[in-house]
PDB file of N, CA and C in Angstrom:
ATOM      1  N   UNK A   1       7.524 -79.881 -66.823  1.00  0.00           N
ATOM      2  CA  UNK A   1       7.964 -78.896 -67.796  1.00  0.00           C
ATOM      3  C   UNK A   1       6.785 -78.351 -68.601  1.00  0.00           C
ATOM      4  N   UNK A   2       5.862 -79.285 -69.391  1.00  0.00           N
ATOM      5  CA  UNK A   2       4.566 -79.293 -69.924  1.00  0.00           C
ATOM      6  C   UNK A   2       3.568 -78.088 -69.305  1.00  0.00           C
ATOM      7  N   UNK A   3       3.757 -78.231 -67.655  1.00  0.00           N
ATOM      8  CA  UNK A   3       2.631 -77.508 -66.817  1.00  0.00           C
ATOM      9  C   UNK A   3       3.302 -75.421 -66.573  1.00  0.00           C
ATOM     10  N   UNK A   4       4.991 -76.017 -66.212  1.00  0.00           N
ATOM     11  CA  UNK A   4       5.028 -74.595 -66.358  1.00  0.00           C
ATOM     12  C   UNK A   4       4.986 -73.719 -67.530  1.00  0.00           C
ATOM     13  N   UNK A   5       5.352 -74.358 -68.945  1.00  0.00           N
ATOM     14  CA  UNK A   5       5.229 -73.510 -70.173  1.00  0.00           C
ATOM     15  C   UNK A   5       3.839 -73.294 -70.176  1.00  0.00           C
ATOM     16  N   UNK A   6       2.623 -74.123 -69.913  1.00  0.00           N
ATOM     17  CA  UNK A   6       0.978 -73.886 -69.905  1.00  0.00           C
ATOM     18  C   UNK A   6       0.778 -72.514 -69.321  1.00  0.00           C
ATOM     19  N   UNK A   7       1.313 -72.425 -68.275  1.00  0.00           N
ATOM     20  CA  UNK A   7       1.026 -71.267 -67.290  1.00  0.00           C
ATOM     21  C   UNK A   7       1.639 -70.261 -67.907  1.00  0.00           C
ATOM     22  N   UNK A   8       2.736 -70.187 -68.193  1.00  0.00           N
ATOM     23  CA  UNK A   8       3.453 -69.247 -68.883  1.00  0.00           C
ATOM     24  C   UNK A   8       2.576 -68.617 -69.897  1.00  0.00           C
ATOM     25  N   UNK A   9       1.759 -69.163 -71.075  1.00  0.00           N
ATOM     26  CA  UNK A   9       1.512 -69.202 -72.232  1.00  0.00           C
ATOM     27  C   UNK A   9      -0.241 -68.623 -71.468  1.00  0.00           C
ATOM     28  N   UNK A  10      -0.948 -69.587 -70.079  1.00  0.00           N
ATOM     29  CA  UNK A  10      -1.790 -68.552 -69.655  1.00  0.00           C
ATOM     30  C   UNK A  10      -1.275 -67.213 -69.578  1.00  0.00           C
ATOM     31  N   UNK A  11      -0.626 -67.148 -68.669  1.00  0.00           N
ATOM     32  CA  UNK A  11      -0.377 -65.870 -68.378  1.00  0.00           C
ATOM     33  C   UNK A  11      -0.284 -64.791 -69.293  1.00  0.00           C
ATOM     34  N   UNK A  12       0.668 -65.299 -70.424  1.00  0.00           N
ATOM     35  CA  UNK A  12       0.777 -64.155 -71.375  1.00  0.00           C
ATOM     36  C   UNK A  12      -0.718 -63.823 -72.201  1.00  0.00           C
ATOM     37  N   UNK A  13      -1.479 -64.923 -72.415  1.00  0.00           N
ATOM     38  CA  UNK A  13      -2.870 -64.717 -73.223  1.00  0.00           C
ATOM     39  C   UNK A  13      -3.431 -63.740 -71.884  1.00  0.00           C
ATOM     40  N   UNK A  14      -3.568 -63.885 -70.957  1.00  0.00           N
ATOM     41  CA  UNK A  14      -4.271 -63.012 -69.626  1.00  0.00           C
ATOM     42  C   UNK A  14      -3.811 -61.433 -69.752  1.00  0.00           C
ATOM     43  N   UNK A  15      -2.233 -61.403 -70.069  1.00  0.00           N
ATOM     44  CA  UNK A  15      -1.947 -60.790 -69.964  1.00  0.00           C
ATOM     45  C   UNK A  15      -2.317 -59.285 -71.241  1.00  0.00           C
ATOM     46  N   UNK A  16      -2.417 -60.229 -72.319  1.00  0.00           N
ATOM     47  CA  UNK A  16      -2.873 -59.634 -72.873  1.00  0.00           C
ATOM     48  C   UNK A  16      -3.911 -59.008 -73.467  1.00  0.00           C
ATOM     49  N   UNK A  17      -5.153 -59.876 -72.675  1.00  0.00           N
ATOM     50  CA  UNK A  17      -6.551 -59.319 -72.829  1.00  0.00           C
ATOM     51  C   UNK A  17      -6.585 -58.559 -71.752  1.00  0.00           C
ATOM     52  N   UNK A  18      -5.441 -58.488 -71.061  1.00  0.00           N
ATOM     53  CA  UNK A  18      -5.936 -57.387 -70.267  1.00  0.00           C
ATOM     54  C   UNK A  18      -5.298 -56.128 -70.811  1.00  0.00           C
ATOM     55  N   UNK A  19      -4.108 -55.982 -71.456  1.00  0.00           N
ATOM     56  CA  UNK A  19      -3.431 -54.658 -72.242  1.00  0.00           C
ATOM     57  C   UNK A  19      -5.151 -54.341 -73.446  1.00  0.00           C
ATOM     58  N   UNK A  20      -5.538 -55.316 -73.804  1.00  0.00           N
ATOM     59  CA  UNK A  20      -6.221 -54.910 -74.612  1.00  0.00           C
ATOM     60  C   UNK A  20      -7.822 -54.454 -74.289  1.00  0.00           C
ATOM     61  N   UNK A  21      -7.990 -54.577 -73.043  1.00  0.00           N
ATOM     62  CA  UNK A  21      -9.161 -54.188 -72.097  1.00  0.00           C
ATOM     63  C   UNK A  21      -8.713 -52.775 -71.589  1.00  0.00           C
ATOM     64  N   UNK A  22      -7.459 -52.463 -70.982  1.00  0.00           N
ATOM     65  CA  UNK A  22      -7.073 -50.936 -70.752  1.00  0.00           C
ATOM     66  C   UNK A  22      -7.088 -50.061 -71.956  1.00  0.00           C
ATOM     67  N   UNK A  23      -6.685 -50.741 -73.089  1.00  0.00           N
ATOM     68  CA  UNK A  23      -6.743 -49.611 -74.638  1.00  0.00           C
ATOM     69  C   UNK A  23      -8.208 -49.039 -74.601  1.00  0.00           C
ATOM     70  N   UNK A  24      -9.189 -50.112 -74.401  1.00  0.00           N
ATOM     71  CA  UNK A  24     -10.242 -50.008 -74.563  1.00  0.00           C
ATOM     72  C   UNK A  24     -10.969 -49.154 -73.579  1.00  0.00           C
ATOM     73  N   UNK A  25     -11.115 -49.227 -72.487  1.00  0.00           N
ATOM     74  CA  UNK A  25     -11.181 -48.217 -71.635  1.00  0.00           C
ATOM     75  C   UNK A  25     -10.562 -47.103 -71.999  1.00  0.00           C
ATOM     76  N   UNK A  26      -9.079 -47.051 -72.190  1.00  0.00           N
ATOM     77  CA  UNK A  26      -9.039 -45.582 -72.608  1.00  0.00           C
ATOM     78  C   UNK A  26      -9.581 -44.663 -73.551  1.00  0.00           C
ATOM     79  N   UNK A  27      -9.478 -45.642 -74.783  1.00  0.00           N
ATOM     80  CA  UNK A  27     -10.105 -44.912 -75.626  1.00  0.00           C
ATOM     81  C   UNK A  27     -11.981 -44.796 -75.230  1.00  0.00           C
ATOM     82  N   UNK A  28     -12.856 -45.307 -74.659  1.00  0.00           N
ATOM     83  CA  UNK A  28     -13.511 -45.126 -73.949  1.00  0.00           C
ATOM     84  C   UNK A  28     -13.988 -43.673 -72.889  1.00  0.00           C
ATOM     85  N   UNK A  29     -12.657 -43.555 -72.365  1.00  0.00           N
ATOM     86  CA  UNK A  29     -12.514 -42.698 -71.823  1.00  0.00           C
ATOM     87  C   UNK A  29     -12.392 -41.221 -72.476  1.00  0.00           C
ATOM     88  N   UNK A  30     -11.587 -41.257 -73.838  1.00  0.00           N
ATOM     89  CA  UNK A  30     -11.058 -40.206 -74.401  1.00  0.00           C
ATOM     90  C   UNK A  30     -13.148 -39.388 -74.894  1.00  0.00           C
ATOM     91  N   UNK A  31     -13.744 -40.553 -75.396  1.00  0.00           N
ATOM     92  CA  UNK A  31     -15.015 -39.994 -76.010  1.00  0.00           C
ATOM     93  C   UNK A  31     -15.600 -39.694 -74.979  1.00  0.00           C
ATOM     94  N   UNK A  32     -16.033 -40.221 -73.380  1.00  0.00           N
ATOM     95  CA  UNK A  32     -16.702 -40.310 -72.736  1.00  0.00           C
ATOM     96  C   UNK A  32     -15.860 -38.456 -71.971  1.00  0.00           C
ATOM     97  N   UNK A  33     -14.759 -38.128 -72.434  1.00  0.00           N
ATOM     98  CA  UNK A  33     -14.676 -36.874 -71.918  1.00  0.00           C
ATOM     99  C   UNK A  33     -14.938 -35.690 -72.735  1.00  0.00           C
ATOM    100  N   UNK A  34     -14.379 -36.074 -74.579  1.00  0.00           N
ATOM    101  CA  UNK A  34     -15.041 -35.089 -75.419  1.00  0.00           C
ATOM    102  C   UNK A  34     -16.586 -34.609 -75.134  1.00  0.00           C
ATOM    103  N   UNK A  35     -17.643 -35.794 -74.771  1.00  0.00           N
ATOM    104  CA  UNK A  35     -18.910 -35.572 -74.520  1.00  0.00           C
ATOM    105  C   UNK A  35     -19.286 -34.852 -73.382  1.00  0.00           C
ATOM    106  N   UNK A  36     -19.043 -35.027 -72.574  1.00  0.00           N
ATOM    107  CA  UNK A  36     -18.681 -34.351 -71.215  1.00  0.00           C
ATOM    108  C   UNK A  36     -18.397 -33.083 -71.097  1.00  0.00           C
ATOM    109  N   UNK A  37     -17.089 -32.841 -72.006  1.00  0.00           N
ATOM    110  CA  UNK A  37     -16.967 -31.401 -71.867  1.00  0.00           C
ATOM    111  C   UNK A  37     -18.006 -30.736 -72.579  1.00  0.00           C
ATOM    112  N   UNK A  38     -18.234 -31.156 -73.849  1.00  0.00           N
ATOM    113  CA  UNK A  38     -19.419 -30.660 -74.695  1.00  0.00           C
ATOM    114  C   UNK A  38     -20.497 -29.990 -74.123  1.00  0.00           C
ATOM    115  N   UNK A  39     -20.939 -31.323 -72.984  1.00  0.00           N
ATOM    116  CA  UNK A  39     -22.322 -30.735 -71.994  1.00  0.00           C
ATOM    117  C   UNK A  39     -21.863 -30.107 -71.358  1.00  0.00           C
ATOM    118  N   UNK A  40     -20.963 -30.035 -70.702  1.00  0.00           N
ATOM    119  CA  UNK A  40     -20.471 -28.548 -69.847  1.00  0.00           C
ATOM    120  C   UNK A  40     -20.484 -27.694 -70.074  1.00  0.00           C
ATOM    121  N   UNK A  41     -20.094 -27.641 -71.474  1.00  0.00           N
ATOM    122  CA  UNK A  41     -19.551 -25.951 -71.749  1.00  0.00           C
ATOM    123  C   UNK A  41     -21.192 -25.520 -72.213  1.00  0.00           C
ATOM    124  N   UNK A  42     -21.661 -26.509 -72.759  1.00  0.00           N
ATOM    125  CA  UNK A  42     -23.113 -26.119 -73.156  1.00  0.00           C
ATOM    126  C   UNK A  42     -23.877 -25.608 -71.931  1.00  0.00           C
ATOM    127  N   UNK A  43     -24.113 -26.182 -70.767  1.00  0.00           N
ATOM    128  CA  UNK A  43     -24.656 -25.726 -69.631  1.00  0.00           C
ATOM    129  C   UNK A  43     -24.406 -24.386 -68.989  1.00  0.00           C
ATOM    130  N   UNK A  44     -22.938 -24.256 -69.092  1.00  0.00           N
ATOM    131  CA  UNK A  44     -22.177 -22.587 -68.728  1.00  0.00           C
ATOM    132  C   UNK A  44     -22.810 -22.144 -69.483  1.00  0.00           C
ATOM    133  N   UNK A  45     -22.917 -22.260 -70.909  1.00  0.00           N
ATOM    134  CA  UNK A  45     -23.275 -20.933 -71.702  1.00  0.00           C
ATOM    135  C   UNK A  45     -24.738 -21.138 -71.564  1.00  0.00           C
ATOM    136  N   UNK A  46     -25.761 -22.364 -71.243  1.00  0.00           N
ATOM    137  CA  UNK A  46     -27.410 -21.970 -71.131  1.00  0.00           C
ATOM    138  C   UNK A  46     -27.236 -21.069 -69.496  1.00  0.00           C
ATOM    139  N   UNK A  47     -26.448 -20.801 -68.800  1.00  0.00           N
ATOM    140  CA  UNK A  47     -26.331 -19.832 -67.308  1.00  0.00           C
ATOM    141  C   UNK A  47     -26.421 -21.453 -66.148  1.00  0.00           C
ATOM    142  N   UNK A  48     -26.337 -22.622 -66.305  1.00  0.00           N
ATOM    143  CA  UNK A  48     -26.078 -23.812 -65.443  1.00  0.00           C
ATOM    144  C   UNK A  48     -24.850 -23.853 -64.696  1.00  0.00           C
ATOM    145  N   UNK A  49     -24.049 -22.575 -64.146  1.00  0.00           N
ATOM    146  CA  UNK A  49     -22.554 -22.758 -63.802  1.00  0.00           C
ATOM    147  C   UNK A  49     -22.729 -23.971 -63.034  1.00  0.00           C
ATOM    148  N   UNK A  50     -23.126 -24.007 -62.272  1.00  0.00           N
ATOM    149  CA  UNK A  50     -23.035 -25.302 -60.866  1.00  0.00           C
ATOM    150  C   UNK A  50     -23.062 -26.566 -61.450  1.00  0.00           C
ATOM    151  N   UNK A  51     -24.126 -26.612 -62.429  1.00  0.00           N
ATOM    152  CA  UNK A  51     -24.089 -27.927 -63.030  1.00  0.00           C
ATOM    153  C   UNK A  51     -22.857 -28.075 -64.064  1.00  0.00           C
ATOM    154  N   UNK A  52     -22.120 -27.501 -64.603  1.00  0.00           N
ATOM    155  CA  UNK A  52     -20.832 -27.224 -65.195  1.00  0.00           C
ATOM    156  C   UNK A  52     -20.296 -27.333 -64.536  1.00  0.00           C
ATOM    157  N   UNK A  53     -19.994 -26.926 -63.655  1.00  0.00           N
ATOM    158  CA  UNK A  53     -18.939 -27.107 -62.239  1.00  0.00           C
ATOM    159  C   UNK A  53     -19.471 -28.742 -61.861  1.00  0.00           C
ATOM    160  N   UNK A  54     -20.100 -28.890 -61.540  1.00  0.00           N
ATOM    161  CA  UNK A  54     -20.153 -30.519 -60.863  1.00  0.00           C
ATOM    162  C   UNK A  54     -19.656 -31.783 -62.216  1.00  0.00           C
ATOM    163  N   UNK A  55     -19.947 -31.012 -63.598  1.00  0.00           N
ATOM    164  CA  UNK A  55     -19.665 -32.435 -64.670  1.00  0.00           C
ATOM    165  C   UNK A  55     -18.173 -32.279 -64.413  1.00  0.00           C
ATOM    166  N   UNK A  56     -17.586 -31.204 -64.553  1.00  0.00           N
ATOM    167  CA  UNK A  56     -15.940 -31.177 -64.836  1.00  0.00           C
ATOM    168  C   UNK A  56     -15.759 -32.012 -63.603  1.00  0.00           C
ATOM    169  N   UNK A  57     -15.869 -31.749 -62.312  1.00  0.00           N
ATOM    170  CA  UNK A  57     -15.344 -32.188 -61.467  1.00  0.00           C
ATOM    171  C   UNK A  57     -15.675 -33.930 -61.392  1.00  0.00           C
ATOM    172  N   UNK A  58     -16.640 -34.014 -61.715  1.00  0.00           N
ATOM    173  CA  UNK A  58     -17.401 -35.944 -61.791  1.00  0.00           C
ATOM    174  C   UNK A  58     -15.942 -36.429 -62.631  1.00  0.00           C
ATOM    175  N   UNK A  59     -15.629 -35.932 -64.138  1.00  0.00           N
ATOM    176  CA  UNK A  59     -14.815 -35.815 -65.181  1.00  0.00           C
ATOM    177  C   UNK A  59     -13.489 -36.234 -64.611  1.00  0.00           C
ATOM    178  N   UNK A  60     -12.972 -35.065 -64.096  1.00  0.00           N
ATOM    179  CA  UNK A  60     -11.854 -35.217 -63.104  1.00  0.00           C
ATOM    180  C   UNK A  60     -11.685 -36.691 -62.162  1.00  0.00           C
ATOM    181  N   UNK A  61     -12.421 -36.213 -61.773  1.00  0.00           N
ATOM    182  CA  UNK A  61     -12.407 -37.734 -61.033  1.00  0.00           C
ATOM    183  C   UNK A  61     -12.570 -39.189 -61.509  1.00  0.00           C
ATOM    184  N   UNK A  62     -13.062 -39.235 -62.746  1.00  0.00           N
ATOM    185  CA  UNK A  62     -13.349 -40.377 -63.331  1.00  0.00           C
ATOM    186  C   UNK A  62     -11.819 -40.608 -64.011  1.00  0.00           C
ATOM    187  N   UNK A  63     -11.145 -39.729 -64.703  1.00  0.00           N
ATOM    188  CA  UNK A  63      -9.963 -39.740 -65.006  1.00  0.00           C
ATOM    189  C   UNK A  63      -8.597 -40.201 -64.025  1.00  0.00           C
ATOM    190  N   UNK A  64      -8.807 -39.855 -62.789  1.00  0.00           N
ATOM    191  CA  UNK A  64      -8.222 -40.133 -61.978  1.00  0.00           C
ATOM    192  C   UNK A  64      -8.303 -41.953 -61.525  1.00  0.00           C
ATOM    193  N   UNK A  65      -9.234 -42.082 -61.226  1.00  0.00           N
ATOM    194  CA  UNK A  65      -9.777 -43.731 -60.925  1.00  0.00           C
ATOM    195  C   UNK A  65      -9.594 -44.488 -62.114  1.00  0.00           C
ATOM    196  N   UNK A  66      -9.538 -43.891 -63.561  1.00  0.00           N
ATOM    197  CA  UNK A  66      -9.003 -44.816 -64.544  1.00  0.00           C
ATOM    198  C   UNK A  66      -7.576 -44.653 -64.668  1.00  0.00           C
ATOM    199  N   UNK A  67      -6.485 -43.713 -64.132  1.00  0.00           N
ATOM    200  CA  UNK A  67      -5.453 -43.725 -64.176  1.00  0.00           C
ATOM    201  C   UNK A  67      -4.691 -44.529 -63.063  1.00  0.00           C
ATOM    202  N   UNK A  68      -5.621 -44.233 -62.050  1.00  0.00           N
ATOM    203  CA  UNK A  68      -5.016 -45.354 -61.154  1.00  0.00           C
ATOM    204  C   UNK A  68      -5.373 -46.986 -61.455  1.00  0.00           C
ATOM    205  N   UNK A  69      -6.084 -47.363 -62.001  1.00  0.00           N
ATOM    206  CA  UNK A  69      -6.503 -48.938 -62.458  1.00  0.00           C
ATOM    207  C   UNK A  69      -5.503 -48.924 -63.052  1.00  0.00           C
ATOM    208  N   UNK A  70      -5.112 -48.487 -64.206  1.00  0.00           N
ATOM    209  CA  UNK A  70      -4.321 -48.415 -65.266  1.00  0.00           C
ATOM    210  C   UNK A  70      -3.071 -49.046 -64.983  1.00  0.00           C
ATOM    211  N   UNK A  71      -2.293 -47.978 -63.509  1.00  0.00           N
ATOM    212  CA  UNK A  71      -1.052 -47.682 -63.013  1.00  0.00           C
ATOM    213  C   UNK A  71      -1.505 -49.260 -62.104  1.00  0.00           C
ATOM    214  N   UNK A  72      -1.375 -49.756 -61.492  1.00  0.00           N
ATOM    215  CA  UNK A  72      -2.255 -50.981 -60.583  1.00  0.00           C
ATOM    216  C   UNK A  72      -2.382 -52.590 -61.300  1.00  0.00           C
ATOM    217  N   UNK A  73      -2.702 -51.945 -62.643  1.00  0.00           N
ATOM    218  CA  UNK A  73      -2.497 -53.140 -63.972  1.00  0.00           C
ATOM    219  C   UNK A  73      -1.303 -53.465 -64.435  1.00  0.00           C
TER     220      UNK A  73
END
């Protein structure tokens, strides 16, 4: 009885450094895209379209691979 409440009581501590490891990433995420766009739009307007075009799209994709971890968690 002792061993399954242990596990139980792991699990939920696991469980919850991991809810609190995804917050963190996200919010992570939220700055790591304000900045991002920042340099983008800055690059369009120095005449860098391509390099504007390649951050959004890196962007995109990074959003995607943290939404799927997320969804997976």
């Amino acid at each position: 009885m002792m061993t399954i409440l242990f596990k139980i009581q792991s699990t939920l501590v696991l469980l919850t450094v991991l809810y609190l490891c995804i917050q963190e990433l996200s919010s992570f995420m939220e700055y790591v895209d304000k900045l991002a766009t920042a340099a983008a739009e800055t690059a369009y307007i120095g005449g860098a379209e391509h390099m504007s075009t390649i951050m959004c799209e890196t962007l995109n994709s990074a959003h995607a691979k943290v939404k799927i971890f997320i969804t997976q968690h």
